[in-house]
C-alpha atoms as a PDB file:
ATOM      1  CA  UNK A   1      -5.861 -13.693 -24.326  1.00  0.00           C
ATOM      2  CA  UNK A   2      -4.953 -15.119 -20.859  1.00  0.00           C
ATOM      3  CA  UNK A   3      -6.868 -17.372 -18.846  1.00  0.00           C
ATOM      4  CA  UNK A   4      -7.046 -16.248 -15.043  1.00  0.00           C
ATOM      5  CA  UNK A   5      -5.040 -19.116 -13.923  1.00  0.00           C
ATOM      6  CA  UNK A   6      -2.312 -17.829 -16.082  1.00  0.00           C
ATOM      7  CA  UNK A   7      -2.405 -14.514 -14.836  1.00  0.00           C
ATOM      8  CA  UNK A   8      -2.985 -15.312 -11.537  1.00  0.00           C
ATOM      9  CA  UNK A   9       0.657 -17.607 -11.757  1.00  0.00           C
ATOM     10  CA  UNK A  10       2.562 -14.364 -12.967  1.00  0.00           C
ATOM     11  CA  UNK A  11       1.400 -12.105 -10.067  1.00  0.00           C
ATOM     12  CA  UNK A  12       2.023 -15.155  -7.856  1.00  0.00           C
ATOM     13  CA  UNK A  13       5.312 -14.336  -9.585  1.00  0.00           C
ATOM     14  CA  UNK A  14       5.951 -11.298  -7.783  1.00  0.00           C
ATOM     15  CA  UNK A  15       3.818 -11.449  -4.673  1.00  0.00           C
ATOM     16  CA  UNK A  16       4.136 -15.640  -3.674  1.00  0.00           C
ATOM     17  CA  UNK A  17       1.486 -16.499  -1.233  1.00  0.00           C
ATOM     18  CA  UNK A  18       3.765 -18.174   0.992  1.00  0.00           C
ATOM     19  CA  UNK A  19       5.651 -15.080   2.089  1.00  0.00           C
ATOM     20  CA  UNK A  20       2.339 -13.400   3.662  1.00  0.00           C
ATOM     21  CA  UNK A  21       1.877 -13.098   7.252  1.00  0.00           C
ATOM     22  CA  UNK A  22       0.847 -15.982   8.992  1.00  0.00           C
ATOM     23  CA  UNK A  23      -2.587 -14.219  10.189  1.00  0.00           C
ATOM     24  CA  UNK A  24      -3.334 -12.762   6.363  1.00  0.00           C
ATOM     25  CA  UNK A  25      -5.274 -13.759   3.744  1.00  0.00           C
ATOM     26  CA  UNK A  26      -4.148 -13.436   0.537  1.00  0.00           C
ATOM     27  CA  UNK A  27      -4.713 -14.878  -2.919  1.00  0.00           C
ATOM     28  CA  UNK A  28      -7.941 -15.336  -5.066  1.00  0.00           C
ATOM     29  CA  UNK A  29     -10.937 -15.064  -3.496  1.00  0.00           C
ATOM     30  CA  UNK A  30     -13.164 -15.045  -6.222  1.00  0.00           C
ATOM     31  CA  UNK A  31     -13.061 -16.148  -9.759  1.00  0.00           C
ATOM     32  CA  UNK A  32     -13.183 -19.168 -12.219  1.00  0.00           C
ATOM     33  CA  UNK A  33      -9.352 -20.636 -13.423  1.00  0.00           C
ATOM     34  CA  UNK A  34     -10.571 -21.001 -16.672  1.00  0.00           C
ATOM     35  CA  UNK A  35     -12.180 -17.814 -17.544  1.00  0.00           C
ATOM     36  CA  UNK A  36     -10.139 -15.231 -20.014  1.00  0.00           C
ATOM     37  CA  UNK A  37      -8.572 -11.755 -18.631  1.00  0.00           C
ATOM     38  CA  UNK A  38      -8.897  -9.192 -21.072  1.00  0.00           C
ATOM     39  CA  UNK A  39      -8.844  -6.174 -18.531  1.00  0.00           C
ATOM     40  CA  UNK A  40      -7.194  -5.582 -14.627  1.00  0.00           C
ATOM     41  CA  UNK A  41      -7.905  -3.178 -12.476  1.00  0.00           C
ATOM     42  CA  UNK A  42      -5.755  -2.134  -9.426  1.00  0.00           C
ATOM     43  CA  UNK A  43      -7.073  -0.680  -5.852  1.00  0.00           C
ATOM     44  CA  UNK A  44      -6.025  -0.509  -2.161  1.00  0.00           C
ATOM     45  CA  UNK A  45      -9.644  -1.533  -1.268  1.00  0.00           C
ATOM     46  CA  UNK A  46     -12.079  -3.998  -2.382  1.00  0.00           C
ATOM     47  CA  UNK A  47     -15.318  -1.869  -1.068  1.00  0.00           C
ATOM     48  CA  UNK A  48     -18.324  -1.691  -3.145  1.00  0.00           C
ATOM     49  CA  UNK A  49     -17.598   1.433  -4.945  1.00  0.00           C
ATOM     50  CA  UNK A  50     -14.312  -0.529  -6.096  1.00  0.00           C
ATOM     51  CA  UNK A  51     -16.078  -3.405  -7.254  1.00  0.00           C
ATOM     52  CA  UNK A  52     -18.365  -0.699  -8.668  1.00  0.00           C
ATOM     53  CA  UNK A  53     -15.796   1.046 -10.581  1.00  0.00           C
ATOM     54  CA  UNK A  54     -14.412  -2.520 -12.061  1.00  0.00           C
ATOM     55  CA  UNK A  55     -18.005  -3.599 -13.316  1.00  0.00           C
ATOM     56  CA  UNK A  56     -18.104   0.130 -15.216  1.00  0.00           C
ATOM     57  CA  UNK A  57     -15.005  -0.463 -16.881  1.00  0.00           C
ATOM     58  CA  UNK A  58     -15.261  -4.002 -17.676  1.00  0.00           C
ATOM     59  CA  UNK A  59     -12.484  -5.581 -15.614  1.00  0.00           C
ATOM     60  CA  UNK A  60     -12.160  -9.210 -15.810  1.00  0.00           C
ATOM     61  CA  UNK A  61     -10.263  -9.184 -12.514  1.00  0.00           C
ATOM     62  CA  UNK A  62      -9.273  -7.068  -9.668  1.00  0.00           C
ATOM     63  CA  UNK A  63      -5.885  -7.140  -7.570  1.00  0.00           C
ATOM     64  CA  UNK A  64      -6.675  -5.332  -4.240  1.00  0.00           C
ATOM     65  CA  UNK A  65      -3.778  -4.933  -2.034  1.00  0.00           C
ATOM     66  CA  UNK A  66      -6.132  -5.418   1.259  1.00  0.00           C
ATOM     67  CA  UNK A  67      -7.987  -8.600   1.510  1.00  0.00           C
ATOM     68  CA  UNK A  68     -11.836  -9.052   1.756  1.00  0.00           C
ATOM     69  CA  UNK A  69     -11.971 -11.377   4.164  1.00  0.00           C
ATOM     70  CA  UNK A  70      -8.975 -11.241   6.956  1.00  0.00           C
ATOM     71  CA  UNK A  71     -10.917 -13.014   9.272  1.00  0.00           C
ATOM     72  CA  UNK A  72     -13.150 -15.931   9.252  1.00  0.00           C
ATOM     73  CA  UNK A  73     -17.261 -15.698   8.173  1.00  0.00           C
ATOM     74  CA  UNK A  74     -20.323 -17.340   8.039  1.00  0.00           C
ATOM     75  CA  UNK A  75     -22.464 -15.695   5.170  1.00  0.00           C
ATOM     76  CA  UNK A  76     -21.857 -14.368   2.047  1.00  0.00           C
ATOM     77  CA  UNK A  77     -25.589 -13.328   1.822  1.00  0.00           C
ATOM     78  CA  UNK A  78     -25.656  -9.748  -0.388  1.00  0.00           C
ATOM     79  CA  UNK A  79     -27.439  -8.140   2.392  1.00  0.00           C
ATOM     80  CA  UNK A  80     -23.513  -7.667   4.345  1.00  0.00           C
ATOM     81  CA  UNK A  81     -21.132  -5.166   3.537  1.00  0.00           C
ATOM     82  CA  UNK A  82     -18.628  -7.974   2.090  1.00  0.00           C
ATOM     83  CA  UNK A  83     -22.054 -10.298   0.538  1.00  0.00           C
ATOM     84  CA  UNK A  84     -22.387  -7.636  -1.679  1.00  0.00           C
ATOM     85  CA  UNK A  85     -19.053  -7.169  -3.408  1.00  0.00           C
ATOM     86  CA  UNK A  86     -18.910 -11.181  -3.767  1.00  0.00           C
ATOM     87  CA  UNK A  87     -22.127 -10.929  -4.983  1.00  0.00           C
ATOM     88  CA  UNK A  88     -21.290  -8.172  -7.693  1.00  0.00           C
ATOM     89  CA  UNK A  89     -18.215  -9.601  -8.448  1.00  0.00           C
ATOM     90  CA  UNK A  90     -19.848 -12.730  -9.491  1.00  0.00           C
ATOM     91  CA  UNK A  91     -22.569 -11.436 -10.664  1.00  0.00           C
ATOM     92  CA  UNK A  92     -20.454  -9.768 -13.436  1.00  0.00           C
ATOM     93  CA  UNK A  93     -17.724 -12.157 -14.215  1.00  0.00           C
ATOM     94  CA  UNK A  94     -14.638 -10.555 -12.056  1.00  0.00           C
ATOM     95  CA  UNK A  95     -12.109 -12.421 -10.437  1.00  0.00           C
ATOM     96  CA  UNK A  96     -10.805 -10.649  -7.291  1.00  0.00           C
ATOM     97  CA  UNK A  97      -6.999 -11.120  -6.132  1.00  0.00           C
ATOM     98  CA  UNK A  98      -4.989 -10.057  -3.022  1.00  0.00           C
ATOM     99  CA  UNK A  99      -1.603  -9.061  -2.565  1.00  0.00           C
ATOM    100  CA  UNK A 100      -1.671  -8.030   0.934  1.00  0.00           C
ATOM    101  CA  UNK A 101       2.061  -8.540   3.375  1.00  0.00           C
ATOM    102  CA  UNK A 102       3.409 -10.411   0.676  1.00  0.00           C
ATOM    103  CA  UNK A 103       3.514  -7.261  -1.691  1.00  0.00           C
ATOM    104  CA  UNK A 104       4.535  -5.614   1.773  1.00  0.00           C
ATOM    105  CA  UNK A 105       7.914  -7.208   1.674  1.00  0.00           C
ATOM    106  CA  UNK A 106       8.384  -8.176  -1.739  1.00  0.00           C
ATOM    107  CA  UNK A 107      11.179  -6.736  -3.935  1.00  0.00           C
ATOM    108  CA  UNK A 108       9.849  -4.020  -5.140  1.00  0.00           C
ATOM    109  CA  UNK A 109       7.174  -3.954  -2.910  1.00  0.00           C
ATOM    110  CA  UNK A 110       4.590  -1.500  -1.272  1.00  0.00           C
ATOM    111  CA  UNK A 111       7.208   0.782   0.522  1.00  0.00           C
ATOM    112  CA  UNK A 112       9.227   1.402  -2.318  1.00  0.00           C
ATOM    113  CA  UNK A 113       6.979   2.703  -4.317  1.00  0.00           C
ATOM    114  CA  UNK A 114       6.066   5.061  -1.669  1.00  0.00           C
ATOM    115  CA  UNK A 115       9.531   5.431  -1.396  1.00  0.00           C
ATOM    116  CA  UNK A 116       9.658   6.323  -5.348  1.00  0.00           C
ATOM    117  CA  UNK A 117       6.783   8.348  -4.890  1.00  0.00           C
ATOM    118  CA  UNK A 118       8.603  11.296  -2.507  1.00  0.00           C
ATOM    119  CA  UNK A 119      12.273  10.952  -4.718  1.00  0.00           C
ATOM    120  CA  UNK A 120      13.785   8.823  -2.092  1.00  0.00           C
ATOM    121  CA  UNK A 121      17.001   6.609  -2.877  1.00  0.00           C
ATOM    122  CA  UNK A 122      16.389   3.267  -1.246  1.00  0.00           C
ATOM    123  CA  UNK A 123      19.113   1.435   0.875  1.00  0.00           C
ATOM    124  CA  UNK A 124      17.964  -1.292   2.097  1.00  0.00           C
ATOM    125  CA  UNK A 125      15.080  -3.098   4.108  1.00  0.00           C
ATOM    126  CA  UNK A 126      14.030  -1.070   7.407  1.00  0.00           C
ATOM    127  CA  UNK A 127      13.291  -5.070   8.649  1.00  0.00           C
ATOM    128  CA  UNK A 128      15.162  -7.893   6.337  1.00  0.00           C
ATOM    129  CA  UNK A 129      13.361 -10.827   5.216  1.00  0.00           C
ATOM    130  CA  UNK A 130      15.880 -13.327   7.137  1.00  0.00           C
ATOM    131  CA  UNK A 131      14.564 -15.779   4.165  1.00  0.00           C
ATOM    132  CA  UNK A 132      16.089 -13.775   1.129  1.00  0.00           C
ATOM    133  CA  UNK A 133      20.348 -14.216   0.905  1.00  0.00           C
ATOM    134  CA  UNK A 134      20.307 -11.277  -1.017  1.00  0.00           C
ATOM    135  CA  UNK A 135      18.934  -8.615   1.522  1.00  0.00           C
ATOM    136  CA  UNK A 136      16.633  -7.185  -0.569  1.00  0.00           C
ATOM    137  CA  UNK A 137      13.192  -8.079   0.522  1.00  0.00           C
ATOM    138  CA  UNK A 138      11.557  -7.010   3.917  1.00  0.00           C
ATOM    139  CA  UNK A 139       8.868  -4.558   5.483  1.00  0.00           C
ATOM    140  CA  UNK A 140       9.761  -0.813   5.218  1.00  0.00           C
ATOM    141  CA  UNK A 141      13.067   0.737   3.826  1.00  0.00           C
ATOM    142  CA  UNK A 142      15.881   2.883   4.574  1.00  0.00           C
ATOM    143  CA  UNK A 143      16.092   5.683   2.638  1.00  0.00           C
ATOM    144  CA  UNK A 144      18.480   8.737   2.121  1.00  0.00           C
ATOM    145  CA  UNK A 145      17.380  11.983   0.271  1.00  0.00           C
ATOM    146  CA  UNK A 146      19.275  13.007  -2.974  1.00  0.00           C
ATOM    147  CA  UNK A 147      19.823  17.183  -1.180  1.00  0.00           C
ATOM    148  CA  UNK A 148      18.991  17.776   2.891  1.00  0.00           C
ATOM    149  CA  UNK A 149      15.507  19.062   3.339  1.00  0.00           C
ATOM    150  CA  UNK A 150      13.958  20.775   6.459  1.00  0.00           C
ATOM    151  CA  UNK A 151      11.155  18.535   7.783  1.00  0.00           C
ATOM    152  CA  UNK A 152       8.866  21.130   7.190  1.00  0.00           C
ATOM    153  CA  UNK A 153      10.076  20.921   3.393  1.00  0.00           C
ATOM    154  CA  UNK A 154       9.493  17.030   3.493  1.00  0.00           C
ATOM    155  CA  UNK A 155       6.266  16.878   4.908  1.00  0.00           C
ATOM    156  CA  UNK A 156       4.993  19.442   2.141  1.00  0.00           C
ATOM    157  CA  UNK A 157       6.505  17.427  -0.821  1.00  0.00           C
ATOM    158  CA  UNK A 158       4.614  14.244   0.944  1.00  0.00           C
ATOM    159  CA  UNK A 159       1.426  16.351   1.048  1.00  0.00           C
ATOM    160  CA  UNK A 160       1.882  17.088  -2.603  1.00  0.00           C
ATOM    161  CA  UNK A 161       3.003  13.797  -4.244  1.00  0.00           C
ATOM    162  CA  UNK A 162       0.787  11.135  -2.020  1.00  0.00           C
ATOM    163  CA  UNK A 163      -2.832  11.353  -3.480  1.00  0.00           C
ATOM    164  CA  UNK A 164      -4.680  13.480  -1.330  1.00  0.00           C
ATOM    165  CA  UNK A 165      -6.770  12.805   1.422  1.00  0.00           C
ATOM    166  CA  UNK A 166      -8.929  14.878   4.249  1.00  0.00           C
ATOM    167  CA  UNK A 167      -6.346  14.208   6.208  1.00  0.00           C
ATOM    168  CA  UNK A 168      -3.136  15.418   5.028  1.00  0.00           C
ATOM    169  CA  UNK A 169       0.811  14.884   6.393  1.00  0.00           C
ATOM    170  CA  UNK A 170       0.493  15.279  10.457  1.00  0.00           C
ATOM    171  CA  UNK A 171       4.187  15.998  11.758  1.00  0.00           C
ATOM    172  CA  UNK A 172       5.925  15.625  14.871  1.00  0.00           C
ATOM    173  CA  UNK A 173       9.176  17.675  15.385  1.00  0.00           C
ATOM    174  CA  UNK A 174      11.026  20.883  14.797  1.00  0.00           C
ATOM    175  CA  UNK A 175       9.666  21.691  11.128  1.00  0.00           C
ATOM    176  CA  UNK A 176      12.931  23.370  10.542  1.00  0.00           C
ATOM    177  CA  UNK A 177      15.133  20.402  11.492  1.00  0.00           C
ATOM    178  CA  UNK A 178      17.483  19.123   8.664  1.00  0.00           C
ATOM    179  CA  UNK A 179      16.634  15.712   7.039  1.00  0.00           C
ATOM    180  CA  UNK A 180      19.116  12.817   5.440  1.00  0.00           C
ATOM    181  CA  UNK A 181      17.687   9.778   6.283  1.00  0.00           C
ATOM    182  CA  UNK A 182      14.300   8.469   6.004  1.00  0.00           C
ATOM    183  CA  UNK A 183      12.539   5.523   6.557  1.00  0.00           C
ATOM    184  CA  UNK A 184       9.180   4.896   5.547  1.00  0.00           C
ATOM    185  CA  UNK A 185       6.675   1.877   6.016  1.00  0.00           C
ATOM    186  CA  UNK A 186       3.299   2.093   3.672  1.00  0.00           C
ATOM    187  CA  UNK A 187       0.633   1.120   5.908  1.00  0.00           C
ATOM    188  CA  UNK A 188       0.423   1.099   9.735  1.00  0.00           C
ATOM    189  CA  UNK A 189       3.912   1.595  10.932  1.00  0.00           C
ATOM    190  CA  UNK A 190       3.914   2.264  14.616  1.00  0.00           C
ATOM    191  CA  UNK A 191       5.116  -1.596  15.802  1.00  0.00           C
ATOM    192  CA  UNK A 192       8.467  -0.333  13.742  1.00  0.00           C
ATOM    193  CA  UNK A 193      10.065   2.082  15.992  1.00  0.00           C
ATOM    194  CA  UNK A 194      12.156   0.142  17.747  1.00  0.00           C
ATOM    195  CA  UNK A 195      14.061  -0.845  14.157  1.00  0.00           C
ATOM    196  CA  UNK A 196      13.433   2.822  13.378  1.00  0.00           C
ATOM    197  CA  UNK A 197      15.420   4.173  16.356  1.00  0.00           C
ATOM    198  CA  UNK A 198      18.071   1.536  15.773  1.00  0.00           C
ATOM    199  CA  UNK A 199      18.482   2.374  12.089  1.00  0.00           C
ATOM    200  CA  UNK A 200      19.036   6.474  13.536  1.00  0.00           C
ATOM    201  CA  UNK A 201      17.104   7.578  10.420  1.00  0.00           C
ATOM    202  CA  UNK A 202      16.184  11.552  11.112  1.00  0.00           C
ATOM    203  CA  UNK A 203      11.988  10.645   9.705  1.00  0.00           C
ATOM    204  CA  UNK A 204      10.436   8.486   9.696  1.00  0.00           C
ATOM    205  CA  UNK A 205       7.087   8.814   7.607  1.00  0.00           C
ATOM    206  CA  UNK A 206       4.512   5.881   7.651  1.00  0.00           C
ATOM    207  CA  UNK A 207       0.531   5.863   8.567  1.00  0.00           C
ATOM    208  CA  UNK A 208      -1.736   5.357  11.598  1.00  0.00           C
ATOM    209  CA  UNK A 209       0.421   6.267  14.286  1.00  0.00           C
ATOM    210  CA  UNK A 210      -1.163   5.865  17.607  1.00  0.00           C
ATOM    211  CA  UNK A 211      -0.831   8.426  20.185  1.00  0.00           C
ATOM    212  CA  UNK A 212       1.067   6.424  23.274  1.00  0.00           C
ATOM    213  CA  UNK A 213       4.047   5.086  20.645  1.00  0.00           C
ATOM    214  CA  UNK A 214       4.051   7.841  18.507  1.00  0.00           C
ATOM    215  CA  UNK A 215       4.429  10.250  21.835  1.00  0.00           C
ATOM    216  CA  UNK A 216       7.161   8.213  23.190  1.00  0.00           C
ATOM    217  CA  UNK A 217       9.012   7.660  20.220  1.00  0.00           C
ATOM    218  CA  UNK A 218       9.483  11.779  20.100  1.00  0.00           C
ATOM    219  CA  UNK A 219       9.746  12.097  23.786  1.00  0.00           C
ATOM    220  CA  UNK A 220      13.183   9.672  23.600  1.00  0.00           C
ATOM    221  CA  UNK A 221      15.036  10.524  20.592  1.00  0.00           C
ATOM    222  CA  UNK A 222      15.099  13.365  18.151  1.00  0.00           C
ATOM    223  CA  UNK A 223      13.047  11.186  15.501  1.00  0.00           C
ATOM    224  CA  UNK A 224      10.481  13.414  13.242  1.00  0.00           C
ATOM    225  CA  UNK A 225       7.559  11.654  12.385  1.00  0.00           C
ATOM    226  CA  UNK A 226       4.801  12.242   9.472  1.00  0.00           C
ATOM    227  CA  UNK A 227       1.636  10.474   9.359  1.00  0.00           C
ATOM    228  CA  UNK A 228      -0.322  10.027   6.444  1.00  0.00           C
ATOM    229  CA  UNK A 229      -3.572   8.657   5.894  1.00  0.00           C
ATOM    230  CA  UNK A 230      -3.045   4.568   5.814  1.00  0.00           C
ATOM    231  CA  UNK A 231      -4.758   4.443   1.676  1.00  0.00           C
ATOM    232  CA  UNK A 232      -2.375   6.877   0.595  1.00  0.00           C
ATOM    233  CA  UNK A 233       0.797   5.613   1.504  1.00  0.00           C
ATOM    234  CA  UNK A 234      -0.396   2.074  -0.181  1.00  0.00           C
ATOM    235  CA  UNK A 235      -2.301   3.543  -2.932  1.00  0.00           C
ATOM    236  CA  UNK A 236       1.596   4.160  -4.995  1.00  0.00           C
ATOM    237  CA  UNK A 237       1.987   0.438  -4.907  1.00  0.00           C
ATOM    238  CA  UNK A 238      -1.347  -0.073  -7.111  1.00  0.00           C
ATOM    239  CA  UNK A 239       1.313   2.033  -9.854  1.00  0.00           C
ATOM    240  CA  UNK A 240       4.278   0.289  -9.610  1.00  0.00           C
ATOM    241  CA  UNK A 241       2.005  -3.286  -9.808  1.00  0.00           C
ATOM    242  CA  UNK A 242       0.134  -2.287 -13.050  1.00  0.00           C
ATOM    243  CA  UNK A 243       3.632  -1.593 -14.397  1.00  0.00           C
ATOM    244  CA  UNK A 244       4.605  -5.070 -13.754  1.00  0.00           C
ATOM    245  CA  UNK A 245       1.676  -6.750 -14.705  1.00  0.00           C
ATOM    246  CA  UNK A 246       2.198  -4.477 -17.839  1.00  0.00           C
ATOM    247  CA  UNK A 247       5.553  -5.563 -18.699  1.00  0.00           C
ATOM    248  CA  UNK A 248       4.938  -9.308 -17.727  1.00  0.00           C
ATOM    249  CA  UNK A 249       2.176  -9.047 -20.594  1.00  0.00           C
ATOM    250  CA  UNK A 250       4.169  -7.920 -23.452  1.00  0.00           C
ATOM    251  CA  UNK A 251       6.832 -10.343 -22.673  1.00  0.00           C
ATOM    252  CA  UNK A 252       4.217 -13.182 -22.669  1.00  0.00           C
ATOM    253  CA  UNK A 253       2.277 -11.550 -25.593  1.00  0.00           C
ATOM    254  CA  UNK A 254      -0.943 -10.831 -23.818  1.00  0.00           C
ATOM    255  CA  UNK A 255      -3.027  -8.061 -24.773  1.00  0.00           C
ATOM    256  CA  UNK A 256      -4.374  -7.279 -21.275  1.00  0.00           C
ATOM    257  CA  UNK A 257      -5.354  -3.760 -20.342  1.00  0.00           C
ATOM    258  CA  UNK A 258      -3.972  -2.946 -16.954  1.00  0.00           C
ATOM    259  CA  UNK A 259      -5.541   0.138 -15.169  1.00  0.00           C
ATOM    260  CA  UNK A 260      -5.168   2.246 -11.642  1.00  0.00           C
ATOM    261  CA  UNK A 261      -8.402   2.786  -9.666  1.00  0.00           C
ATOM    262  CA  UNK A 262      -8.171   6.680  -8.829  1.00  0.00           C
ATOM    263  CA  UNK A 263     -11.135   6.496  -6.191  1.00  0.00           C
ATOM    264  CA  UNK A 264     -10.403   7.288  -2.962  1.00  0.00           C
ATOM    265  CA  UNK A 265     -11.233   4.489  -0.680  1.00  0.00           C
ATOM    266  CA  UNK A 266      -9.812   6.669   3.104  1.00  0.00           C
ATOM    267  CA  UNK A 267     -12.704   6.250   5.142  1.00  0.00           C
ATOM    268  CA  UNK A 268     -11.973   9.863   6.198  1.00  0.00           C
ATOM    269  CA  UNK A 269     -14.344  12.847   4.202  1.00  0.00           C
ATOM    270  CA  UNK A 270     -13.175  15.927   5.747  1.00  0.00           C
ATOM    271  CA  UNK A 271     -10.784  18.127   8.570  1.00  0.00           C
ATOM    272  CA  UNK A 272     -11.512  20.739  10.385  1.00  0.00           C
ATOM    273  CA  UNK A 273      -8.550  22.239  11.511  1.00  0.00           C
ATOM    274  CA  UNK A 274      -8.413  23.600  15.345  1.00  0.00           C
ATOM    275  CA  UNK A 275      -7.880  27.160  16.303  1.00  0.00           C
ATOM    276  CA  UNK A 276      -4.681  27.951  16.940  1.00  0.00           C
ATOM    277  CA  UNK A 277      -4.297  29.899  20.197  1.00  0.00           C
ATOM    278  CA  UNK A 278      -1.158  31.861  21.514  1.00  0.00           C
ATOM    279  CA  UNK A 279      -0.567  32.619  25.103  1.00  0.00           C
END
């Protein structure tokens, strides 16, 4: 059985602190070194029903790929949004761990598994980690499809293999158009099209895409785009790190329990689709 400062090394392991984002805030926010992991639960979010879920189940710790606290606060008083989940997480004994940009770029990291996810054949970084010699690590990928699909035919397989959400795949472009190349970017993607248009991918499928860029980025190039919701294009990565965690276990001999939150932490409940009018 694993103390938490053991654990905590291995994941450090795979996600080093050092490589996030200047501005993030990653690492353990709550827990006690000393205390033993028996059970690890995986999320995107670390909202109450989260924290919830990891109380029910008996999780000793929790590995959240967004942080708690990006910003700077005051309180931790349970009567705020973010008081409350330290409070329960205390409360009940869990330890709560982020892996926020530095899972981003990390090899694997959060786009490859969204990458895995739709079937598609990674080539390389979309932006390279100028730190790593061997080109590996880096935010977003290149990727190439195994057969050409239409982009119609794309989005739908997206809309089918990313968990669902209220609010779908929302495309830009001719749904008939012929796609090779893809890149994708889990997470907000829309400071990327610059690399995207320089890497002349034919998609490029990522989340939160404003209006202004994403209307430019169409109006200048033949580029298709697909938006998902931001949860479910991070929500594969919570997979792929269990798996690790998993096999990091047996080769240390652990007998941890690793588990994949299945909640679905989008803010958004529901679509209403508009009424689609011919002239």
């Amino acid at each position: 059985m694993p103390r938490l400062s053991e654990v905590i090394a291995a994941l450090e392991t795979l996600w080093p602190a050092e490589r996030a984002e200047s501005w993030d805030a990653v690492g353990t926010v709550v827990g006690d070194p000393d205390q033993d992991v028996t059970r690890v639960l995986f999320a995107v979010d670390p909202v109450q029903d989260i924290v919830d879920e990891a109380v029910k189940l008996g999780a000793d710790l929790l590995v959240t790929h967004h942080p708690l606290y990006l910003r700077g606060t005051t309180t931790v008083a349970a009567s705020t949004f973010k008081g409350r989940v330290v409070h329960t997480l205390i409360k009940n004994d869990i330890a709560l761990h982020v892996a926020h940009t530095n899972a981003d770029t990390a090899d694997p990291g959060v786009s490859d598994a969204l990458a895995g996810a739709l079937d598609l054949r990674v080539v390389r970084p979309l932006v390279p980690d100028p730190t790593d010699p061997e080109g590996r690590r880096g935010l977003g990928r290149i990727c190439e499809l195994d057969h050409p699909l239409t982009l119609g035919e794309l989005a739908a397989r997206a809309a089918e293999r990313l968990p669902a959400t209220a609010q779908g795949i929302r495309v830009a472009g001719d749904p008939e158009a012929v796609v090779r190349t893809v890149a994708v970017s889990g997470g907000s993607g829309d400071s990327l099209f610059d690399q995207v248009r320089a890497a002349g991918v034919d998609a490029f499928l990522t989340a939160d895409l404003r209006h202004h860029p994403a209307s430019e980025a169409v109006a200048h190039s033949p580029l298709a785009l697909l938006d998902a919701a931001h949860w479910a294009t991070e929500w594969p990565w919570c997979e792929l790190a269990a798996a690790q965690l998993d096999e990091i276990s047996d080769r240390h001999g652990w007998d941890l329990r690793v588990h994949v939150s299945k909640t679905v932490t989008d803010p958004w409940t529901a679509h209403a689709a508009s009424s689609v009018t011919t002239s």
